[in-house]
Structures are given as C-alpha cells and as structure tokens.
N, C-alpha and C. Protein backbone atom coordinates (compact mmCIF):
# COMPACT_ATOMS: atom_id res chain seq x y z
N UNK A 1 172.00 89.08 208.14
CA UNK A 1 171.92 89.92 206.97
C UNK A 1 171.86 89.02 205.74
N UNK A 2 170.97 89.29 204.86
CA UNK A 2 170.95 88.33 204.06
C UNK A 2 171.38 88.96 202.74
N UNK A 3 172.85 88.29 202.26
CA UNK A 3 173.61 88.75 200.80
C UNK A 3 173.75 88.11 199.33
N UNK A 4 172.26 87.70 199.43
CA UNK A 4 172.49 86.60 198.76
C UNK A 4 170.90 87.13 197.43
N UNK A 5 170.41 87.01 196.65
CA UNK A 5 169.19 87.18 195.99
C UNK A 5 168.44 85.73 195.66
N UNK A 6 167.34 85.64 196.40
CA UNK A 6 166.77 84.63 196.21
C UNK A 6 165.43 84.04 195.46
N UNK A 7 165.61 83.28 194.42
CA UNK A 7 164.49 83.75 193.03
C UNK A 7 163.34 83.43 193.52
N UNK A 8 163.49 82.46 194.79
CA UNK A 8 161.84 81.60 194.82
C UNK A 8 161.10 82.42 195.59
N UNK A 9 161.76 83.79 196.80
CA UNK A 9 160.87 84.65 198.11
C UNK A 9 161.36 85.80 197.69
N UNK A 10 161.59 86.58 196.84
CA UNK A 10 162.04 87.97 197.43
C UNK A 10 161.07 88.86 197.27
N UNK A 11 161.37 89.41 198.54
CA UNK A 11 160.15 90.94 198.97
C UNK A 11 160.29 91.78 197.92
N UNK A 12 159.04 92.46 198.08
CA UNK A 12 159.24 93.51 197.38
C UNK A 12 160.19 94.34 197.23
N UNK A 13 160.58 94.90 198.84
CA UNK A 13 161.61 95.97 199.11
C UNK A 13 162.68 95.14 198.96
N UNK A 14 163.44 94.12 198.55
CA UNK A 14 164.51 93.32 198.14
C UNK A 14 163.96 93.92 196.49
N UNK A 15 163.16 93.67 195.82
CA UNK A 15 163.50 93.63 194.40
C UNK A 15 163.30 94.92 193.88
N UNK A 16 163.09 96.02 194.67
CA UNK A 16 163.04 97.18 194.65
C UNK A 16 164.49 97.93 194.75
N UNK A 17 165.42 97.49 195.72
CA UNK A 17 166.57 97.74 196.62
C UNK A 17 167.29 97.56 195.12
N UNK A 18 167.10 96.32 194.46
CA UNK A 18 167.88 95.94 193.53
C UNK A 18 167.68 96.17 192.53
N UNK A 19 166.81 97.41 192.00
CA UNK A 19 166.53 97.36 190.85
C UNK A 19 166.99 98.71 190.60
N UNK A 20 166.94 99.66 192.06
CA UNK A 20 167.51 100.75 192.21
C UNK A 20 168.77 100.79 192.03
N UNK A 21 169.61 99.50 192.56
CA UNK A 21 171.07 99.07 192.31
C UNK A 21 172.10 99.20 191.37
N UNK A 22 170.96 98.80 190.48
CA UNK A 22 171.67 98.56 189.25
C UNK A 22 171.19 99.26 187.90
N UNK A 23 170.57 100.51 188.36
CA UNK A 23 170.04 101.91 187.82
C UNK A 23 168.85 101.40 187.18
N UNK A 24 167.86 100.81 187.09
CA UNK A 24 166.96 99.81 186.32
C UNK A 24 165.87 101.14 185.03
N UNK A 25 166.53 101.31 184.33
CA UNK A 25 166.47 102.61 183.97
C UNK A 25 164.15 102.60 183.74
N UNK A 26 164.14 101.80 183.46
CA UNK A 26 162.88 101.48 183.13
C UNK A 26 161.92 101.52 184.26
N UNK A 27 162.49 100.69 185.51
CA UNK A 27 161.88 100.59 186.75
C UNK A 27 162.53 101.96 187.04
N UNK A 28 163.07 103.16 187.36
CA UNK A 28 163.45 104.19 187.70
C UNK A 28 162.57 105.32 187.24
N UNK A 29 162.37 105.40 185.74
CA UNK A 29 161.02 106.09 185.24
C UNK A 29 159.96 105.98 185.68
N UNK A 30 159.24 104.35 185.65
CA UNK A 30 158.13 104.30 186.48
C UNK A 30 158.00 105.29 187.60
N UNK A 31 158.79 105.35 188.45
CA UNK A 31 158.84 105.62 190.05
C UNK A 31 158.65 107.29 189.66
N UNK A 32 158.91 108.33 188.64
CA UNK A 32 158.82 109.26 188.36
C UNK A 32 157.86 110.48 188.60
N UNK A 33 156.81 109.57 187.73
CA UNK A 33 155.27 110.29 187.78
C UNK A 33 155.10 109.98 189.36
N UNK A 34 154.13 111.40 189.68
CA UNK A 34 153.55 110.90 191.36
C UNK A 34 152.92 109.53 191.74
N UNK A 35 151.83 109.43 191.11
CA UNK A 35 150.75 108.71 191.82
C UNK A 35 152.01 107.27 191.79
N UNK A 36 152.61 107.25 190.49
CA UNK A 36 153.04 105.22 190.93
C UNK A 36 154.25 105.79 191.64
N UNK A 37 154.85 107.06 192.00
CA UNK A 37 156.23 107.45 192.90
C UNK A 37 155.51 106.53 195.10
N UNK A 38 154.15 107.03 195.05
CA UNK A 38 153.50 107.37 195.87
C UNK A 38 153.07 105.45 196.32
N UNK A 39 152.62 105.23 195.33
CA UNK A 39 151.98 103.67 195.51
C UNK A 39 153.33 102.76 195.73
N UNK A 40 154.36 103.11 194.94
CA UNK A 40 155.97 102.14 194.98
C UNK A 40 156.28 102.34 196.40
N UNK A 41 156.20 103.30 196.82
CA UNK A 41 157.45 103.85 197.98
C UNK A 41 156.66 102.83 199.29
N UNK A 42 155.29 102.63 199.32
CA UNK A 42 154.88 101.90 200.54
C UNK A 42 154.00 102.49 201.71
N UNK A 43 154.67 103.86 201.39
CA UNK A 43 154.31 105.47 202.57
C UNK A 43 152.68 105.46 202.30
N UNK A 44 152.31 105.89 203.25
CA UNK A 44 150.92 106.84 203.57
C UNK A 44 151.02 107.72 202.76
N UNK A 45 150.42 108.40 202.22
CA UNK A 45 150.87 109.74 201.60
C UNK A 45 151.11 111.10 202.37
N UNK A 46 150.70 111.11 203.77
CA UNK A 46 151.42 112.21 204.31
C UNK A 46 152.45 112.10 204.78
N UNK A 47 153.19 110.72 204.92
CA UNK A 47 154.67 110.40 205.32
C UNK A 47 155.14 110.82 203.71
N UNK A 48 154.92 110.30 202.78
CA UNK A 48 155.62 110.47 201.74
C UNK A 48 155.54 112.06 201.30
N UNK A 49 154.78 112.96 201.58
CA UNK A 49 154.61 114.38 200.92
C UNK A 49 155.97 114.78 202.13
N UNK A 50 155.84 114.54 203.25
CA UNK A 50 156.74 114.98 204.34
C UNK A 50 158.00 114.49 204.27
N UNK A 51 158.23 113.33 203.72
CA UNK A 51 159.59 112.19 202.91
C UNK A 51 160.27 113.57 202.02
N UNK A 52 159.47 113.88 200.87
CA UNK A 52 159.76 114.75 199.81
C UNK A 52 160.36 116.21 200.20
N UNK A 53 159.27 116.58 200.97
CA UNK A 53 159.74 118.35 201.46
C UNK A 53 160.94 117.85 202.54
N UNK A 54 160.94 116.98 203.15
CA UNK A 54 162.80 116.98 203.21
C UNK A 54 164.10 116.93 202.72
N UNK A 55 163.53 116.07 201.55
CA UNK A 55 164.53 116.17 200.38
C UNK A 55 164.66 116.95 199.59
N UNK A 56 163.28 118.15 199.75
CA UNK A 56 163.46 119.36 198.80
C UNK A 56 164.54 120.49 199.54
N UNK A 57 164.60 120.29 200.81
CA UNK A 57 164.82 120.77 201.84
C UNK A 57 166.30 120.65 201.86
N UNK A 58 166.70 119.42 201.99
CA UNK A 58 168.75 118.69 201.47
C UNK A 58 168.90 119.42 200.22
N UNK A 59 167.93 119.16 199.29
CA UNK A 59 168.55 119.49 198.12
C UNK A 59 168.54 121.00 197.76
N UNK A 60 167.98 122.06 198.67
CA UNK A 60 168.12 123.36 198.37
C UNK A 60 167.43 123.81 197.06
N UNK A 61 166.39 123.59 197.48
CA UNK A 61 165.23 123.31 195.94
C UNK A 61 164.77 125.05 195.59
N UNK A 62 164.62 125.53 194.95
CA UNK A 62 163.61 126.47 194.32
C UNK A 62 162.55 127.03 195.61
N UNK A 63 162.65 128.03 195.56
CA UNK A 63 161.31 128.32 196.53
C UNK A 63 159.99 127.97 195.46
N UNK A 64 159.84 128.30 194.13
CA UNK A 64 158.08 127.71 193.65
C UNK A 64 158.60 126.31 193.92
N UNK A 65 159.39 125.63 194.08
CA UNK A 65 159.64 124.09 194.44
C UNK A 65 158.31 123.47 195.31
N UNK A 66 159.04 124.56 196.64
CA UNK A 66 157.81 124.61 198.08
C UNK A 66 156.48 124.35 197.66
N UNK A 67 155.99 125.07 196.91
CA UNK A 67 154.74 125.26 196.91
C UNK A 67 154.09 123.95 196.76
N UNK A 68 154.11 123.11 195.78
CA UNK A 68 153.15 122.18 195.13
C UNK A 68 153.46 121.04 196.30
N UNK A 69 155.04 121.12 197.00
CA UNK A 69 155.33 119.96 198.20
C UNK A 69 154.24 120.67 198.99
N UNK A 70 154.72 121.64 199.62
CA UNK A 70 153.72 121.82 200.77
C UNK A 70 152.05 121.78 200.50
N UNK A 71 151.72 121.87 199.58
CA UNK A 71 150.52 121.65 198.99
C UNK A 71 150.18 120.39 198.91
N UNK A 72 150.86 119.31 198.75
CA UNK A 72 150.80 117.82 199.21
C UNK A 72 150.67 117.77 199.87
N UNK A 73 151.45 117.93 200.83
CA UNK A 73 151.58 117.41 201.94
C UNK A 73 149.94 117.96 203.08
N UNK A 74 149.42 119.46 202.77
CA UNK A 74 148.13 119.80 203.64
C UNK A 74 147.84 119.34 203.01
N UNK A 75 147.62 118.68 201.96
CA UNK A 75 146.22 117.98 201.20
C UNK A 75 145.85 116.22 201.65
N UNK A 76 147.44 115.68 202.06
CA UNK A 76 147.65 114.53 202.52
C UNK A 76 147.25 114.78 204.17
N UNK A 77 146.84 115.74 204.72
CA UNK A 77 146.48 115.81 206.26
C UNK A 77 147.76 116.50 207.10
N UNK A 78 148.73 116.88 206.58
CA UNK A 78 150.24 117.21 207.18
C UNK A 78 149.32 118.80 207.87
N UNK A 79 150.01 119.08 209.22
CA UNK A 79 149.34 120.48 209.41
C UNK A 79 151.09 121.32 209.43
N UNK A 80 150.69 122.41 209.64
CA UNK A 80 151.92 123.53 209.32
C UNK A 80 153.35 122.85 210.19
N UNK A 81 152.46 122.79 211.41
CA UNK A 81 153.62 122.53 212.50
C UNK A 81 154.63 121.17 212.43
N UNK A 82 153.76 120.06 211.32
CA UNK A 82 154.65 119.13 211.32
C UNK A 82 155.61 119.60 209.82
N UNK A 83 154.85 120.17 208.93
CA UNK A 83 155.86 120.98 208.01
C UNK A 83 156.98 121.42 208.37
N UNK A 84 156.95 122.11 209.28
CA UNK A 84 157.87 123.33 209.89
C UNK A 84 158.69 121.97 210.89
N UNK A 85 158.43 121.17 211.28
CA UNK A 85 158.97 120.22 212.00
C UNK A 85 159.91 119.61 211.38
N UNK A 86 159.99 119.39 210.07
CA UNK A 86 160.88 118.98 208.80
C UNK A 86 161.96 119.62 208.57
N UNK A 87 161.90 120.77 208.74
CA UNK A 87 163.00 121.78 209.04
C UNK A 87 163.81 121.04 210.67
N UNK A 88 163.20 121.04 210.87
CA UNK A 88 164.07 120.59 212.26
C UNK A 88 164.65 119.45 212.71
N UNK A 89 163.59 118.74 211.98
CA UNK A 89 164.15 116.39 211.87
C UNK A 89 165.39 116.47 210.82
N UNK A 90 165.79 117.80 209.96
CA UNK A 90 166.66 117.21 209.46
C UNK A 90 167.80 118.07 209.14
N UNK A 91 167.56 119.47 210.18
CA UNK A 91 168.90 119.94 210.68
C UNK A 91 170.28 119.38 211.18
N UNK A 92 170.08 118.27 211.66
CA UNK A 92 171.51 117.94 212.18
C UNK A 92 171.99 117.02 211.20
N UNK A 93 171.24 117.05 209.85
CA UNK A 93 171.47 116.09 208.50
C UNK A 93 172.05 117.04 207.28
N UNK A 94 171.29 117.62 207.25
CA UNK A 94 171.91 118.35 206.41
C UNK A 94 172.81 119.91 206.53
N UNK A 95 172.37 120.27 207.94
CA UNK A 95 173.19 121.60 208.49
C UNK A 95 172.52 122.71 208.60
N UNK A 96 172.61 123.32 209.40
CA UNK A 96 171.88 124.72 209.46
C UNK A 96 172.05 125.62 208.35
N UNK A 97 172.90 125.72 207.85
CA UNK A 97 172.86 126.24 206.50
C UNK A 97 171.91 126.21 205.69
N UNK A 98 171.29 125.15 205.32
CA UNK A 98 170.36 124.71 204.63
C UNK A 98 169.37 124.70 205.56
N UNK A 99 168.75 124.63 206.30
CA UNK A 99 167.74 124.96 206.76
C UNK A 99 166.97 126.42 206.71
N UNK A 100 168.10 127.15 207.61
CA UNK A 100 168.03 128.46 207.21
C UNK A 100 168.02 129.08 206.12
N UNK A 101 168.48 128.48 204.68
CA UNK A 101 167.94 129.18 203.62
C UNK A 101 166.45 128.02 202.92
N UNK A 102 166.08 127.22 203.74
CA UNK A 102 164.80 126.59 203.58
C UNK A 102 163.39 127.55 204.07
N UNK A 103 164.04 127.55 205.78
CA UNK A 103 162.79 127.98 206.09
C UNK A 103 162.24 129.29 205.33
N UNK A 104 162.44 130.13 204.83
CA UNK A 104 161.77 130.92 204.05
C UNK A 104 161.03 130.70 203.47
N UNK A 105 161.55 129.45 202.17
CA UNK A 105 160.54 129.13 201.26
C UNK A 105 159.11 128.23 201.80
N UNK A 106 159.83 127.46 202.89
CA UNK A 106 158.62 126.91 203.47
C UNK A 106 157.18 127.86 203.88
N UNK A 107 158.10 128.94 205.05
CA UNK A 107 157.07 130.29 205.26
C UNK A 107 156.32 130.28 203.73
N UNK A 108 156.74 130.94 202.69
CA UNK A 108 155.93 131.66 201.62
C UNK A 108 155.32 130.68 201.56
N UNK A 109 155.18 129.06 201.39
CA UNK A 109 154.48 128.30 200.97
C UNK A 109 153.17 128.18 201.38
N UNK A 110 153.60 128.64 202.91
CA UNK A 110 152.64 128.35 203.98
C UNK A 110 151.68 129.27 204.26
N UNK A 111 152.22 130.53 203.34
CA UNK A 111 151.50 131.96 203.19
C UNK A 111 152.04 132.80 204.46
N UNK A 112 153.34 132.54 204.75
CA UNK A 112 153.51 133.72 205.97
C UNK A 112 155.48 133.79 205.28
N UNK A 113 155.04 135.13 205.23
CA UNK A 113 156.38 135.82 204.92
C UNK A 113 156.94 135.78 206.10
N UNK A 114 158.36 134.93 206.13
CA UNK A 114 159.20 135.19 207.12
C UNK A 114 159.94 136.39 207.39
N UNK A 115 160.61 137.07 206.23
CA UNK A 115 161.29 137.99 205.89
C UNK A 115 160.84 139.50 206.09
N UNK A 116 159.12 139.65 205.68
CA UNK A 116 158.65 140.60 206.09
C UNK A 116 157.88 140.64 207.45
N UNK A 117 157.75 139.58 208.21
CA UNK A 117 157.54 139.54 209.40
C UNK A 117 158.39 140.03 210.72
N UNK A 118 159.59 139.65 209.90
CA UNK A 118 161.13 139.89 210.96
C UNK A 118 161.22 141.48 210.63
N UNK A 119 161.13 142.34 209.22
CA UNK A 119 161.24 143.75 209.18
C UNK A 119 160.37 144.49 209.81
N UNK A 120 159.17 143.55 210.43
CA UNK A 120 158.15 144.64 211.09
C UNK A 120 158.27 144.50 212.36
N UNK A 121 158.97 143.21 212.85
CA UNK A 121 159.01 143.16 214.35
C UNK A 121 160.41 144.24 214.92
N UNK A 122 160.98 144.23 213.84
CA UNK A 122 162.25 144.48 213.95
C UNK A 122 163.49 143.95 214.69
N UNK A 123 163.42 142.90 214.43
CA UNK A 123 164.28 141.60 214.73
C UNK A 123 165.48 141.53 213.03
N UNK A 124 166.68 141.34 213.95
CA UNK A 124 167.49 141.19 212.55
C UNK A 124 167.16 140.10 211.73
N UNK A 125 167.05 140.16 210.14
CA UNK A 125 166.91 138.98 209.35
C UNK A 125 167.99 138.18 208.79
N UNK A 126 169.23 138.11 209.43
CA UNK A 126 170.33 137.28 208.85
C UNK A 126 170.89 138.14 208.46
C-alpha cells in the first residue's frame, strides 16, 4: 500500500484521490458540469450513466431525478434490463427500502407505470 505522495510519478487516480481529500474546492467544481464529470471519472459513459442512477438510487432522488439519468444512460447504450439491474446490484447496499421506493421512479422513467400496472393486474401495491 503505498502512504506516502510522490511528486516525481503520481497517477492520475492518486492526484485525484487527493484532491478529493482535501475538498479541492476548485478541482470539485470542475467535476460538476457533465461532460468534464464524465471525462474525469475514467468510465465509458454507460458505466458512468449506470455509476449515477445508483447513486440516484442510495440517495432517494426525486422521481423527475430518473428521467434525464435514465435518459443517459439509453443514450449511452444501457438497455432497460441492465437499468432495472441497478436496482438489484445495489439492494444489499443500500436496503430494500430504498429500492422499493426507487423502482417506481425508474418504471415512469422507462415509460411503464409500475403502480398502475399492479392496479390492473390486481396484485397488491405495497
């Protein structure tokens, strides 16, 4: 493990790690706007749209939240099922709780009402 900062080699993701560290308020803005959020992070952009709608996902975001993520993310090549798969890579992270009040917004995003799907099958909705 290396604990040490070294001026003459450090990686990117070393001067990144550390800039985050120590709140780098300047380097923190940058990272803000999409496109340089997208180019910093390293990701593909459908790992990174799919990175995001999980964290919209922990963080119990807004359902119009959904929209513009999931809209990344099919635009980055993501198809529904790995969407909806996000819900599930990070159930045992953040708790069913939060999932279950996710997947909804994901549905509307995705254009399928969960809520009115379950009243017509007639399946209880929670």
């Amino acid at each position: 493990m290396r604990t040490c900062m070294r001026t003459d080699s450090v990686d990117e993701f070393e001067r990144t790690l550390s800039r985050l560290t120590i709140a780098d308020e300047a380097f923190i803005e940058s990272l803000l706007p999409g496109r340089a959020n997208l180019a910093a992070s390293a990701l593909d952009p459908k790992s990174h749209a799919l990175v995001r709608l999980a964290a919209m996902i922990a963080a119990d975001a807004a359902p119009a939240s959904y929209l513009c993520s999931v809209g990344s993310a099919q635009e980055a090549g993501a198809t529904d099922e790995e969407l909806v798969g996000c819900l599930v890579a990070v159930i045992s992270v953040v708790g069913p709780a939060r999932v279950v009040a996710a997947a909804p917004k994901v549905g509307l995003a995705l254009g399928y009402d969960v809520a009115a799907a379950l009243e017509e099958s007639g399946l209880p909705s929670g």
